[in-house]
PDB file of N, CA and C in Angstrom:
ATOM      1  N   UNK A   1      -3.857   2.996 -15.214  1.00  0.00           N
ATOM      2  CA  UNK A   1      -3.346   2.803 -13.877  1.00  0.00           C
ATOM      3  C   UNK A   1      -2.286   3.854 -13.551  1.00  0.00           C
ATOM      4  N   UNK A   2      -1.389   4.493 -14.495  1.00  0.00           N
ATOM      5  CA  UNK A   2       0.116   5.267 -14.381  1.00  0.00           C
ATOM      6  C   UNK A   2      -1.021   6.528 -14.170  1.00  0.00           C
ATOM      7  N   UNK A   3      -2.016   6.759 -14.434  1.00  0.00           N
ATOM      8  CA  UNK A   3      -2.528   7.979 -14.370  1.00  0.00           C
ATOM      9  C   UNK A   3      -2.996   8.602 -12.616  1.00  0.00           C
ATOM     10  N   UNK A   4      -3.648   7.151 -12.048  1.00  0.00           N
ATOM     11  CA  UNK A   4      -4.090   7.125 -11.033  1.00  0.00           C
ATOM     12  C   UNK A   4      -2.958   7.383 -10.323  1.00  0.00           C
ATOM     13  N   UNK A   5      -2.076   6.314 -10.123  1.00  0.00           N
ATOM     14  CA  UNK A   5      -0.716   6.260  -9.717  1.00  0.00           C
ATOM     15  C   UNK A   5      -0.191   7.254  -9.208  1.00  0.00           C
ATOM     16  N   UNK A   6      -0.161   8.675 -10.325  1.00  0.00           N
ATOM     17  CA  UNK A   6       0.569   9.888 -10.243  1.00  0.00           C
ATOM     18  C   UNK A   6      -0.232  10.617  -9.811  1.00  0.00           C
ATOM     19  N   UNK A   7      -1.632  10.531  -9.651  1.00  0.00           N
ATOM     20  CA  UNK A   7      -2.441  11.730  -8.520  1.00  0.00           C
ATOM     21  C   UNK A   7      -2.344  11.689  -7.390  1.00  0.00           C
ATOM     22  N   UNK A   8      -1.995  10.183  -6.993  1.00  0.00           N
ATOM     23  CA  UNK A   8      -2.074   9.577  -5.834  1.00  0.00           C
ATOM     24  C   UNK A   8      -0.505  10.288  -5.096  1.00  0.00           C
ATOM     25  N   UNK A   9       0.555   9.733  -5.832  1.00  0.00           N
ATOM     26  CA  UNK A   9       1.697  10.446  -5.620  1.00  0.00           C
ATOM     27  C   UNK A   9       1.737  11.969  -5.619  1.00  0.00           C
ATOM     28  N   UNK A  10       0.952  12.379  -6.338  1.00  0.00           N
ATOM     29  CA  UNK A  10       1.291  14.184  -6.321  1.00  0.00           C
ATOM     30  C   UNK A  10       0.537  14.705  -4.854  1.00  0.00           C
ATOM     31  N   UNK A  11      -0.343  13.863  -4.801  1.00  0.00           N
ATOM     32  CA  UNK A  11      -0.926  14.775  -3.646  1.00  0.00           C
ATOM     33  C   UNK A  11      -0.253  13.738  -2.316  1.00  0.00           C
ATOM     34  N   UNK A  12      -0.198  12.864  -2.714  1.00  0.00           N
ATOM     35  CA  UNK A  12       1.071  12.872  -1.319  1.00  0.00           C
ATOM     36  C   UNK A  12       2.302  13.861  -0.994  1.00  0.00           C
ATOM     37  N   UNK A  13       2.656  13.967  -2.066  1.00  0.00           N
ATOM     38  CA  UNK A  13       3.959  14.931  -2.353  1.00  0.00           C
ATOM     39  C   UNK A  13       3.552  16.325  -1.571  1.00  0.00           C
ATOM     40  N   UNK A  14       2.492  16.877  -1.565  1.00  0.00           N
ATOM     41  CA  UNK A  14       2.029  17.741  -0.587  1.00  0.00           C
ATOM     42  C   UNK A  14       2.355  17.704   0.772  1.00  0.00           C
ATOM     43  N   UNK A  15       2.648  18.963   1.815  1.00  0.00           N
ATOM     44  CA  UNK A  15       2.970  18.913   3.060  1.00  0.00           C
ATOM     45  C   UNK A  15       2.100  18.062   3.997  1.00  0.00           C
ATOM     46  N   UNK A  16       0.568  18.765   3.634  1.00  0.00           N
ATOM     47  CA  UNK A  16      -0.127  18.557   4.138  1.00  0.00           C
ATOM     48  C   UNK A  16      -1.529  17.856   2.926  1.00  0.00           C
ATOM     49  N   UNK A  17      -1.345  16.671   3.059  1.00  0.00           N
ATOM     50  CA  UNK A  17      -2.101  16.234   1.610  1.00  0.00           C
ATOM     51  C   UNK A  17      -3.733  15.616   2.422  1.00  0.00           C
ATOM     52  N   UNK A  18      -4.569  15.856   1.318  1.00  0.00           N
ATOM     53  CA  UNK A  18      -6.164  15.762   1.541  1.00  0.00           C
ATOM     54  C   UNK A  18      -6.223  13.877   1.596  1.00  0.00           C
ATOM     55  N   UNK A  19      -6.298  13.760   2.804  1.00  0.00           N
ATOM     56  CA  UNK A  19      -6.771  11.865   3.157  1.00  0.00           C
ATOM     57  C   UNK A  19      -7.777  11.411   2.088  1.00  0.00           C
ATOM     58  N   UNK A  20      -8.909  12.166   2.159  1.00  0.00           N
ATOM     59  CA  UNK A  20     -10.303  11.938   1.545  1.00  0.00           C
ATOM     60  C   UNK A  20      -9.779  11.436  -0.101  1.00  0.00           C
ATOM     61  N   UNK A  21      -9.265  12.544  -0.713  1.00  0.00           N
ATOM     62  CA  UNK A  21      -9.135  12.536  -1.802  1.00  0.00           C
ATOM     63  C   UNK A  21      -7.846  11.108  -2.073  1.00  0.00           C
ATOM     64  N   UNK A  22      -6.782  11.347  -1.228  1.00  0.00           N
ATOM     65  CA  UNK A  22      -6.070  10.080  -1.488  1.00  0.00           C
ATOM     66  C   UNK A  22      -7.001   8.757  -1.362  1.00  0.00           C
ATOM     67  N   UNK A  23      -7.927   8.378   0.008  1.00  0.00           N
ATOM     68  CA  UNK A  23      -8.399   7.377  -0.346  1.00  0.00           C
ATOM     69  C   UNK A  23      -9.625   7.178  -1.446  1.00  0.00           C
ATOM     70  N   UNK A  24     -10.188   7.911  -2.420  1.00  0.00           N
ATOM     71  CA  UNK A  24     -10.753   8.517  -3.130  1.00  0.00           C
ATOM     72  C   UNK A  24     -10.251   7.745  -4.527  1.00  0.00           C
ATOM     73  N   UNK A  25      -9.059   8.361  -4.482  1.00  0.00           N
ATOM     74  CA  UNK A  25      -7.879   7.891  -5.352  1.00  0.00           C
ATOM     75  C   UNK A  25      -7.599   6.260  -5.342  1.00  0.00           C
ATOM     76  N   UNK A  26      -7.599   6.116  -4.307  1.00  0.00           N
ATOM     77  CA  UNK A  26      -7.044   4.407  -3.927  1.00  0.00           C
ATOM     78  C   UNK A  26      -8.348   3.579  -3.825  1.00  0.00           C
ATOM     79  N   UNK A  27      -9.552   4.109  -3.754  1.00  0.00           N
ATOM     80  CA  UNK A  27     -10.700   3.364  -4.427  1.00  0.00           C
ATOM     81  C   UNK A  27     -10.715   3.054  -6.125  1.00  0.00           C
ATOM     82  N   UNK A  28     -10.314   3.677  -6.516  1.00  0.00           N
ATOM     83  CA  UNK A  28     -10.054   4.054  -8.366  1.00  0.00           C
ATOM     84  C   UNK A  28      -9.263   2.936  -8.370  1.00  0.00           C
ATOM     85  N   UNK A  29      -7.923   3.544  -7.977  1.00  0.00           N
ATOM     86  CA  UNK A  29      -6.690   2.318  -8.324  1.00  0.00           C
ATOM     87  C   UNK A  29      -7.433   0.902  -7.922  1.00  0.00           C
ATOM     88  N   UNK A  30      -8.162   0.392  -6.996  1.00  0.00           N
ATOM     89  CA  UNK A  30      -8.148  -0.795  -6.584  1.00  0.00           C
ATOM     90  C   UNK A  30      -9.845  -1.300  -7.337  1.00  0.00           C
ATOM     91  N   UNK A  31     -10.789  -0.855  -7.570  1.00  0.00           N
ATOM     92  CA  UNK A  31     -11.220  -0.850  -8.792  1.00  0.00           C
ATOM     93  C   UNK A  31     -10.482  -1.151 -10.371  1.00  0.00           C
ATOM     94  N   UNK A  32      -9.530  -0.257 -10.548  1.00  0.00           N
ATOM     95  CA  UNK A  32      -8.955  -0.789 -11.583  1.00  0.00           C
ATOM     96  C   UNK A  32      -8.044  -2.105 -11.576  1.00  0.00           C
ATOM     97  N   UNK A  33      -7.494  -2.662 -10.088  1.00  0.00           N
ATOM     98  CA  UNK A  33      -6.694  -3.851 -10.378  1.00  0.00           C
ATOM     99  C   UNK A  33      -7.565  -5.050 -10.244  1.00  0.00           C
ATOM    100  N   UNK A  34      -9.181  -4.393  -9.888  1.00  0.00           N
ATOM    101  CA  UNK A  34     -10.348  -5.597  -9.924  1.00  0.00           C
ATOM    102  C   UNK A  34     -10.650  -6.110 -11.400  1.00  0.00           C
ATOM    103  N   UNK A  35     -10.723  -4.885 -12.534  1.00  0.00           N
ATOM    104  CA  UNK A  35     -11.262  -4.985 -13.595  1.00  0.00           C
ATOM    105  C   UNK A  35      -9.986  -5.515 -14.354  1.00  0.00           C
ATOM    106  N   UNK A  36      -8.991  -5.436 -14.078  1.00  0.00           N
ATOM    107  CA  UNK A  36      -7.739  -5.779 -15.396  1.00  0.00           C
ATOM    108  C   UNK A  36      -7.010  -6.471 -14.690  1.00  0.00           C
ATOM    109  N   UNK A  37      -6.833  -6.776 -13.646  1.00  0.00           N
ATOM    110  CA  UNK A  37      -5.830  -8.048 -12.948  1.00  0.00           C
ATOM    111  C   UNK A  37      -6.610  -9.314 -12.118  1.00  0.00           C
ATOM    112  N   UNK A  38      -6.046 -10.307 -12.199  1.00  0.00           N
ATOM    113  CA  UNK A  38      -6.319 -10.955 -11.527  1.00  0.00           C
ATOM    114  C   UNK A  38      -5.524 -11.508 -10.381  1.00  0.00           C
ATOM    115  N   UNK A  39      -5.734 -10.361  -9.521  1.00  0.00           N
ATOM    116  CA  UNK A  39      -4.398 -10.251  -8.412  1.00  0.00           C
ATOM    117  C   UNK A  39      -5.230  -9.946  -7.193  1.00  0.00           C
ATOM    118  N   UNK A  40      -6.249 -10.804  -6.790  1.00  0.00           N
ATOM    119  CA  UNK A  40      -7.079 -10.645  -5.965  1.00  0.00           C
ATOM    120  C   UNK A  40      -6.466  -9.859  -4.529  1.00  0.00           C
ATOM    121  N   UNK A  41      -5.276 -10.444  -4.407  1.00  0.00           N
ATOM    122  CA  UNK A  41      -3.928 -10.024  -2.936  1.00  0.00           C
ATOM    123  C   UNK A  41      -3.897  -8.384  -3.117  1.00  0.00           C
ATOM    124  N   UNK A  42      -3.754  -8.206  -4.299  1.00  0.00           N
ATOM    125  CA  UNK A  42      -3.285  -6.613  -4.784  1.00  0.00           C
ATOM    126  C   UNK A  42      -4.445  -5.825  -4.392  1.00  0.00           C
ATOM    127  N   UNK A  43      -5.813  -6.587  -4.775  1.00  0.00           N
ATOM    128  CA  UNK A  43      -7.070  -5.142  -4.821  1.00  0.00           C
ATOM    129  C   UNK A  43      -7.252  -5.459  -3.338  1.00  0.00           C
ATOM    130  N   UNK A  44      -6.979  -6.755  -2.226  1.00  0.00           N
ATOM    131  CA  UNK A  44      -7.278  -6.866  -0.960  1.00  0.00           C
ATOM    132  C   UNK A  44      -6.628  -5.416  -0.450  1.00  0.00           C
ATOM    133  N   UNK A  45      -5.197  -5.326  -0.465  1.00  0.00           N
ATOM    134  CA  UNK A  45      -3.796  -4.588   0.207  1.00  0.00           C
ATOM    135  C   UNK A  45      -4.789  -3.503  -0.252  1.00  0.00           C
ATOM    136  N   UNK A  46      -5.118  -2.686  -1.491  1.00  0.00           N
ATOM    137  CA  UNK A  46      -5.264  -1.651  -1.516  1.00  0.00           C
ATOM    138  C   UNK A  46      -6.446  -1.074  -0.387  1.00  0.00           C
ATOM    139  N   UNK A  47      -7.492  -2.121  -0.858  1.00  0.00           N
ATOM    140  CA  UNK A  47      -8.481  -1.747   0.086  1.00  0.00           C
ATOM    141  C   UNK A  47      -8.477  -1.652   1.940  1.00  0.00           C
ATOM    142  N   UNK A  48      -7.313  -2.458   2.322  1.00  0.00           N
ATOM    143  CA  UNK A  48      -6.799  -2.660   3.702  1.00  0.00           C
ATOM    144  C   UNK A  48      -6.051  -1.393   3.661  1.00  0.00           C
ATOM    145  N   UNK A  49      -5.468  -0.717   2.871  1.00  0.00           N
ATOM    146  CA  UNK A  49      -4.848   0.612   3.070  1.00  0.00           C
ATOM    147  C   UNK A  49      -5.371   2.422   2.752  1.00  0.00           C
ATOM    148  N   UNK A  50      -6.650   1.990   2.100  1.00  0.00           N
ATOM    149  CA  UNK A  50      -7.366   3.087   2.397  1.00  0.00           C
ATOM    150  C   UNK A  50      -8.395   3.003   3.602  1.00  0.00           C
ATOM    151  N   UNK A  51      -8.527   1.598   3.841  1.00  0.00           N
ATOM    152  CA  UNK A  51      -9.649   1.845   5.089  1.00  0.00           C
ATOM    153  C   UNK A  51      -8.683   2.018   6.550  1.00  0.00           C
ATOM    154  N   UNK A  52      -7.406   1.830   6.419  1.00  0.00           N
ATOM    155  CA  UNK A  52      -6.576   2.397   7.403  1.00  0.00           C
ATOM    156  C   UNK A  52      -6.258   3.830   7.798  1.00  0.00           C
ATOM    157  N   UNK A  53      -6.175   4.352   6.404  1.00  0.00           N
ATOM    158  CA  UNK A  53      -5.885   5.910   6.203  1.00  0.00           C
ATOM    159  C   UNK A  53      -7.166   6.522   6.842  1.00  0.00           C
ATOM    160  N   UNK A  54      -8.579   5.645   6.201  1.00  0.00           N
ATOM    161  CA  UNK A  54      -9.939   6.793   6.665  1.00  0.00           C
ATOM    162  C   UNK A  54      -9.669   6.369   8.371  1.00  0.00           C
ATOM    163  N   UNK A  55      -9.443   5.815   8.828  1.00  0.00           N
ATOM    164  CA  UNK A  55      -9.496   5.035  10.146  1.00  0.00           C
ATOM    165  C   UNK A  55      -8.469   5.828  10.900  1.00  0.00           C
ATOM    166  N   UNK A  56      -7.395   6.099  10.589  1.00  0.00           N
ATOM    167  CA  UNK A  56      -6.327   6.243  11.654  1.00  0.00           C
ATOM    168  C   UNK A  56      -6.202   7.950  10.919  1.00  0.00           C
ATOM    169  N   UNK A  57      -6.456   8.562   9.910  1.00  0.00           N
ATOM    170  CA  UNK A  57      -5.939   9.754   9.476  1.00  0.00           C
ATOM    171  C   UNK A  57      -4.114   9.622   8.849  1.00  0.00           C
ATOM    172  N   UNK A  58      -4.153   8.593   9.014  1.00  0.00           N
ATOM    173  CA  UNK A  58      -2.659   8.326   8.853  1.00  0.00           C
ATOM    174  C   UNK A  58      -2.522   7.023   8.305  1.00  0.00           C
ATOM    175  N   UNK A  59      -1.479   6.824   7.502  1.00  0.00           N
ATOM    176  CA  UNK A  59      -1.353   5.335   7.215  1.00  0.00           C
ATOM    177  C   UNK A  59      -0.455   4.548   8.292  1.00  0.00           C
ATOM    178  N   UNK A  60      -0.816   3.577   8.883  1.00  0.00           N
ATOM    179  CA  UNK A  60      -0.017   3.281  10.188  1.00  0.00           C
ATOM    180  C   UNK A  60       0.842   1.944   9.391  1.00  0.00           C
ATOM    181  N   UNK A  61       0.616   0.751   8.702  1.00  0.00           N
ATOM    182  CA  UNK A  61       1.389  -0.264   8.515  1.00  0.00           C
ATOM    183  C   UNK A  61       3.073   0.461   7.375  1.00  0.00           C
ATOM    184  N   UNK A  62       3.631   0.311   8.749  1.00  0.00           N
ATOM    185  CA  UNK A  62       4.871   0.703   8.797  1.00  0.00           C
ATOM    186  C   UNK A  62       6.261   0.008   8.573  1.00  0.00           C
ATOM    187  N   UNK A  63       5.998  -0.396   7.161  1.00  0.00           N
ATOM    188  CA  UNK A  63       6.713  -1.487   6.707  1.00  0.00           C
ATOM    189  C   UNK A  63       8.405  -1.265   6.383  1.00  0.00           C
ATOM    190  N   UNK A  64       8.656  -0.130   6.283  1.00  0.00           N
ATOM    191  CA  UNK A  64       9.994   0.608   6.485  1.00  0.00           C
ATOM    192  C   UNK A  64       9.573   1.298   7.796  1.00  0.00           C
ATOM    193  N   UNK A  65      10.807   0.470   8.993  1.00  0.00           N
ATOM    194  CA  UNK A  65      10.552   1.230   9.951  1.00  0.00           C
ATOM    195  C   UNK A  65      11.681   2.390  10.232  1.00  0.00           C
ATOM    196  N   UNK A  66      12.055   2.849   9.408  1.00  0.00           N
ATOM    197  CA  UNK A  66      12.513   4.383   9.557  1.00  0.00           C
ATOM    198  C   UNK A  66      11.778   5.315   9.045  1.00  0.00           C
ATOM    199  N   UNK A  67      10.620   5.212   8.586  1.00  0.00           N
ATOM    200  CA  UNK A  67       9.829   6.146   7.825  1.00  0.00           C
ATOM    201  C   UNK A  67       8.835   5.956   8.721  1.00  0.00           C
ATOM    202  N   UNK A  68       7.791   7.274   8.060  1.00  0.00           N
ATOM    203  CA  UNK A  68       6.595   7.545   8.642  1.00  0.00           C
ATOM    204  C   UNK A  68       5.793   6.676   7.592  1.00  0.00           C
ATOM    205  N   UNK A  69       4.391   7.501   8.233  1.00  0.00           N
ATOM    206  CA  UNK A  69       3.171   6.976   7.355  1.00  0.00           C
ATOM    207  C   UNK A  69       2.970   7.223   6.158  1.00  0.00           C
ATOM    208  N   UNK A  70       3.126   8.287   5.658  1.00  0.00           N
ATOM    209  CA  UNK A  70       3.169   9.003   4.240  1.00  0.00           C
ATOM    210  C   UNK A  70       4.275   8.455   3.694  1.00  0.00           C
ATOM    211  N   UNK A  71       5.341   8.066   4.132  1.00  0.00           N
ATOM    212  CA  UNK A  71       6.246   7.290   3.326  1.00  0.00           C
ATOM    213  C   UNK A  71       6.277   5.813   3.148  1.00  0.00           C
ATOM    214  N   UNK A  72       5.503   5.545   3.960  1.00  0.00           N
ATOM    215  CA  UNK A  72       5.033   4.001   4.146  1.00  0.00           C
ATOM    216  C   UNK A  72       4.182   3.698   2.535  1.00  0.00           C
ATOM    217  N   UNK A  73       3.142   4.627   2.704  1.00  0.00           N
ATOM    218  CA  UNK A  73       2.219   4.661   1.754  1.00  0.00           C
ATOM    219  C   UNK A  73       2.542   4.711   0.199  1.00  0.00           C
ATOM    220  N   UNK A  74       3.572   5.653   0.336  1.00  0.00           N
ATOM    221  CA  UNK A  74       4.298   6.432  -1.270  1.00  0.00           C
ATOM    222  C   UNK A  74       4.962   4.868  -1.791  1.00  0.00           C
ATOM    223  N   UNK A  75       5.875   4.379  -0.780  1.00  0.00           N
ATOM    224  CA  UNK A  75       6.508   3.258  -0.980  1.00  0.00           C
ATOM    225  C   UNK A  75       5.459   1.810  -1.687  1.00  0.00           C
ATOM    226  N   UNK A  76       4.196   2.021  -1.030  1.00  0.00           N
ATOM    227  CA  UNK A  76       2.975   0.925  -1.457  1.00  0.00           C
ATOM    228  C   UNK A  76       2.765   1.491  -3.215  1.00  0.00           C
ATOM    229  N   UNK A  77       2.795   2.600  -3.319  1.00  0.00           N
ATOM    230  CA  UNK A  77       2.278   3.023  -4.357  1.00  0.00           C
ATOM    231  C   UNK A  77       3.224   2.757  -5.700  1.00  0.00           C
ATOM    232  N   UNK A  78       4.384   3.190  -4.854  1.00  0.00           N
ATOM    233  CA  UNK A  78       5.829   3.058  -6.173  1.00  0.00           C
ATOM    234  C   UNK A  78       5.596   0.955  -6.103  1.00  0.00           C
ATOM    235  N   UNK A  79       5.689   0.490  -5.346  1.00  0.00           N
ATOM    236  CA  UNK A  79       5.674  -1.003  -5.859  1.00  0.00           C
ATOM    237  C   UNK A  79       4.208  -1.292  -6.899  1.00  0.00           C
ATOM    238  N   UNK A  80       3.278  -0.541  -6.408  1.00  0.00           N
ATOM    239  CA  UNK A  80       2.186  -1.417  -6.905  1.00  0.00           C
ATOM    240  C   UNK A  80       1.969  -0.684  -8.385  1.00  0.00           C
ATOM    241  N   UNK A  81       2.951   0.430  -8.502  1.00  0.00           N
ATOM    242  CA  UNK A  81       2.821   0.739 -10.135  1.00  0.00           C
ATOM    243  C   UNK A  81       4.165  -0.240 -10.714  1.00  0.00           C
ATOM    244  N   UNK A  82       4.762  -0.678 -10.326  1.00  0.00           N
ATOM    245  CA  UNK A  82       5.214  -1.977 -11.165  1.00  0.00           C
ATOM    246  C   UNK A  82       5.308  -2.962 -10.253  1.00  0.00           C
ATOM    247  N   UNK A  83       4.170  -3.815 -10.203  1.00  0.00           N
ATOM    248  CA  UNK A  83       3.717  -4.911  -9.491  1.00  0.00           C
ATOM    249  C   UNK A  83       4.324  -6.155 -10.087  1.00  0.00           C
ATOM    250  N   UNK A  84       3.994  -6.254 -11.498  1.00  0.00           N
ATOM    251  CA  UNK A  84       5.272  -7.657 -12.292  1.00  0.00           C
ATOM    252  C   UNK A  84       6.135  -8.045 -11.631  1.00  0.00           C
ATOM    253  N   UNK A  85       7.053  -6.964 -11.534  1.00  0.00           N
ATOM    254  CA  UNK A  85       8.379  -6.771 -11.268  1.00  0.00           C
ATOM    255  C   UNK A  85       9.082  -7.224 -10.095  1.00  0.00           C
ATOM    256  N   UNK A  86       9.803  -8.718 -10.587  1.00  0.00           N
ATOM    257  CA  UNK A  86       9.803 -10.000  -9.562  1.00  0.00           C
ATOM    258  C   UNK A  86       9.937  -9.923  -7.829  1.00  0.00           C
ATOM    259  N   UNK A  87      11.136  -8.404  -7.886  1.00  0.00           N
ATOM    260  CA  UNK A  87      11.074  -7.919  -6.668  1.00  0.00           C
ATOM    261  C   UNK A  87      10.171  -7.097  -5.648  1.00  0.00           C
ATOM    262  N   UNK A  88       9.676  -6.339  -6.835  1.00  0.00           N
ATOM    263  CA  UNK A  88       8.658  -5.372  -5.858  1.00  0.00           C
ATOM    264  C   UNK A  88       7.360  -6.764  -5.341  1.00  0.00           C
ATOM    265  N   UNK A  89       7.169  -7.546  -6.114  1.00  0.00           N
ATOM    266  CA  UNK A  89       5.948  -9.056  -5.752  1.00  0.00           C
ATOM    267  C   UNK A  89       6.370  -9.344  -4.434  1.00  0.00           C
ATOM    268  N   UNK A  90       7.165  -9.844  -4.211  1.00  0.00           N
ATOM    269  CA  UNK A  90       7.983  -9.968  -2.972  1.00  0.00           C
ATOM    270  C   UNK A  90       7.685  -9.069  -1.803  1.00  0.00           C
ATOM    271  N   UNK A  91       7.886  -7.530  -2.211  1.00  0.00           N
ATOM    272  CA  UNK A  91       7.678  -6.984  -1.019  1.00  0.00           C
ATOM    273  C   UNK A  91       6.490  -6.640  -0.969  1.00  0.00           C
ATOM    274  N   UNK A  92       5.761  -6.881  -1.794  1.00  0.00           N
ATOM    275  CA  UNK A  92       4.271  -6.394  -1.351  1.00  0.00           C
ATOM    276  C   UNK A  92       3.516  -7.470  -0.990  1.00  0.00           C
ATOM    277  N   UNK A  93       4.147  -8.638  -0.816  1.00  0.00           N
ATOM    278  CA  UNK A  93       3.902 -10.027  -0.157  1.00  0.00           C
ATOM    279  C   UNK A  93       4.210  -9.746   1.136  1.00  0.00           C
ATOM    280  N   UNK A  94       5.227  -8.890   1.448  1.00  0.00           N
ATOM    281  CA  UNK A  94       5.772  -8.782   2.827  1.00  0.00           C
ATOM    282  C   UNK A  94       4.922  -7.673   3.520  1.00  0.00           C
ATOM    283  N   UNK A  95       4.478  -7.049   2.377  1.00  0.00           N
ATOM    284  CA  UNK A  95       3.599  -5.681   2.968  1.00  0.00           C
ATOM    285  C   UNK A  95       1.667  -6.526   3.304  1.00  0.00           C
ATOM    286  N   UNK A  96       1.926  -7.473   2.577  1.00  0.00           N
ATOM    287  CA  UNK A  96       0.188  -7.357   2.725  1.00  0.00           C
ATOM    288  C   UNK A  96       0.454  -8.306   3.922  1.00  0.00           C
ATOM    289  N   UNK A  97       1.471  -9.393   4.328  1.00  0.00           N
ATOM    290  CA  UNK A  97       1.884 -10.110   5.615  1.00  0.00           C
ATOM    291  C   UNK A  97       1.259  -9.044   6.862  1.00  0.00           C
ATOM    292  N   UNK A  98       2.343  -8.123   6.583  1.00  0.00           N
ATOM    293  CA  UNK A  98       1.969  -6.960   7.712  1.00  0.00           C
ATOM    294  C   UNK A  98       0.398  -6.767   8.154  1.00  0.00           C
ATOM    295  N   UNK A  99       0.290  -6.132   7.075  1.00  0.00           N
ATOM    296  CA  UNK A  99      -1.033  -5.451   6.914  1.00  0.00           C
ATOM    297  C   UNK A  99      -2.130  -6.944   7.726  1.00  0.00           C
ATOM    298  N   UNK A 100      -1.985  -7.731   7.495  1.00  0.00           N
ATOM    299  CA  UNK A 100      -2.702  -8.826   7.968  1.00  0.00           C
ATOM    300  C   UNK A 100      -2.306  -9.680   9.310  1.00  0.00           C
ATOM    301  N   UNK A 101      -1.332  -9.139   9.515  1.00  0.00           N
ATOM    302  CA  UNK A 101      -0.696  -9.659  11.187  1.00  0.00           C
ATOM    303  C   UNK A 101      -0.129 -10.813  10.894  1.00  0.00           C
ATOM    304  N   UNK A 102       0.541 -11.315   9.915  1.00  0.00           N
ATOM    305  CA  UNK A 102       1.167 -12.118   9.742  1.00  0.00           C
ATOM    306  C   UNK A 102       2.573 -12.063   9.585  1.00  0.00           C
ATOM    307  N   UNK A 103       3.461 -12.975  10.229  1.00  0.00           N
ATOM    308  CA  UNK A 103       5.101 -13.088  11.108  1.00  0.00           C
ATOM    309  C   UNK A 103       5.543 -14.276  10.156  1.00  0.00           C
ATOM    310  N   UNK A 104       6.028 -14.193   9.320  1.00  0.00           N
ATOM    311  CA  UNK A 104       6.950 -14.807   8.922  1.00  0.00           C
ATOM    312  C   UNK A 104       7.406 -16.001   9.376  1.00  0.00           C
ATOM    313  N   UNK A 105       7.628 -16.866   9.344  1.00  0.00           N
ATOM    314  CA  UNK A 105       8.020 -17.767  10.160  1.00  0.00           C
ATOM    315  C   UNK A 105       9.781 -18.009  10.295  1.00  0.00           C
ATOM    316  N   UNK A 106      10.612 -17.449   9.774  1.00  0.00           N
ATOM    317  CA  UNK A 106      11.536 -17.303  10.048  1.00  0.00           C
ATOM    318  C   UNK A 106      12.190 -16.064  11.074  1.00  0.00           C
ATOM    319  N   UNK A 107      11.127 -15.152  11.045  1.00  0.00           N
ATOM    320  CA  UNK A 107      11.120 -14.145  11.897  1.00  0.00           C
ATOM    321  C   UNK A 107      10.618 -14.725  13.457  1.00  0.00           C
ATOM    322  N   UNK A 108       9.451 -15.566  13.268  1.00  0.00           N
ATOM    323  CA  UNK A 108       9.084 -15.898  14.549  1.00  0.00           C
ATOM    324  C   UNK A 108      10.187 -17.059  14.810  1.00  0.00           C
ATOM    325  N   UNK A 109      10.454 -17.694  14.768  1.00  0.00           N
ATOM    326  CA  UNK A 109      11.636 -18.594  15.129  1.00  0.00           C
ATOM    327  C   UNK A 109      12.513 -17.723  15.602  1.00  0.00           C
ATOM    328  N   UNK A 110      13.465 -16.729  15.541  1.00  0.00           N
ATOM    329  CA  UNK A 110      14.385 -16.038  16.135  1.00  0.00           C
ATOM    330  C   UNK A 110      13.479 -15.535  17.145  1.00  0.00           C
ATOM    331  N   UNK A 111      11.704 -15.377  17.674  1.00  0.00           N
ATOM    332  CA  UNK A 111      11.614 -14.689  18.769  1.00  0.00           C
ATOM    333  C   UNK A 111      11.611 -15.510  20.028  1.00  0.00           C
ATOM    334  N   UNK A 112      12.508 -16.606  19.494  1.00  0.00           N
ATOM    335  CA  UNK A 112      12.200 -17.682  20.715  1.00  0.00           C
ATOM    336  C   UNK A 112      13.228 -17.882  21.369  1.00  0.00           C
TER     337      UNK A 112
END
């Protein structure tokens, strides 16, 4: 997985980085969290975030909203290489919320 992880990151790290090949990449990774995890949420998010990237050219779920798309993405990637890790679970609970149009319910209560 740390292998995938870091191609995925390097060619983000690029100015101008190849979509194809990132979602390419993020087919691999989410393949691999099919075969060795049982984190059904995890291989959903991945697959909801490369078919966004082929879709929009950009990653649009903009879960840090001071960042762009490419940083949106990098940020998915740094949590989901340590996924255990009680906090990053959390936000990638909050990220796949997004990704799925789902409001919090403490969030929707303040829109009232």
């Amino acid at each position: 997985m740390k292998q995938i992880i870091d191609k995925i990151k390097a060619e983000l790290k690029k100015d101008e980085f190849n979509t194809a090949q990132v979602v390419t990449l993020m087919k691999e990774l989410r393949e691999y969290f099919k075969a060795n995890h049982k984190e059904p949420g995890y291989v959903k998010m991945i697959r909801l975030a490369y078919e966004n990237l082929e879709e929009n050219e950009d990653y649009t779920f903009l879960y840090l909203e001071d960042d762009g798309g490419k940083e949106n993405l990098e940020y998915l990637i740094d949590l989901l290489g340590d996924h255990s890790n009680k906090y990053n679970r959390e936000e990638l609970q909050d990220i796949r919320n997004l990704m799925e149009g789902i409001v919090p319910e403490d969030e929707d209560a303040e829109g009232e």
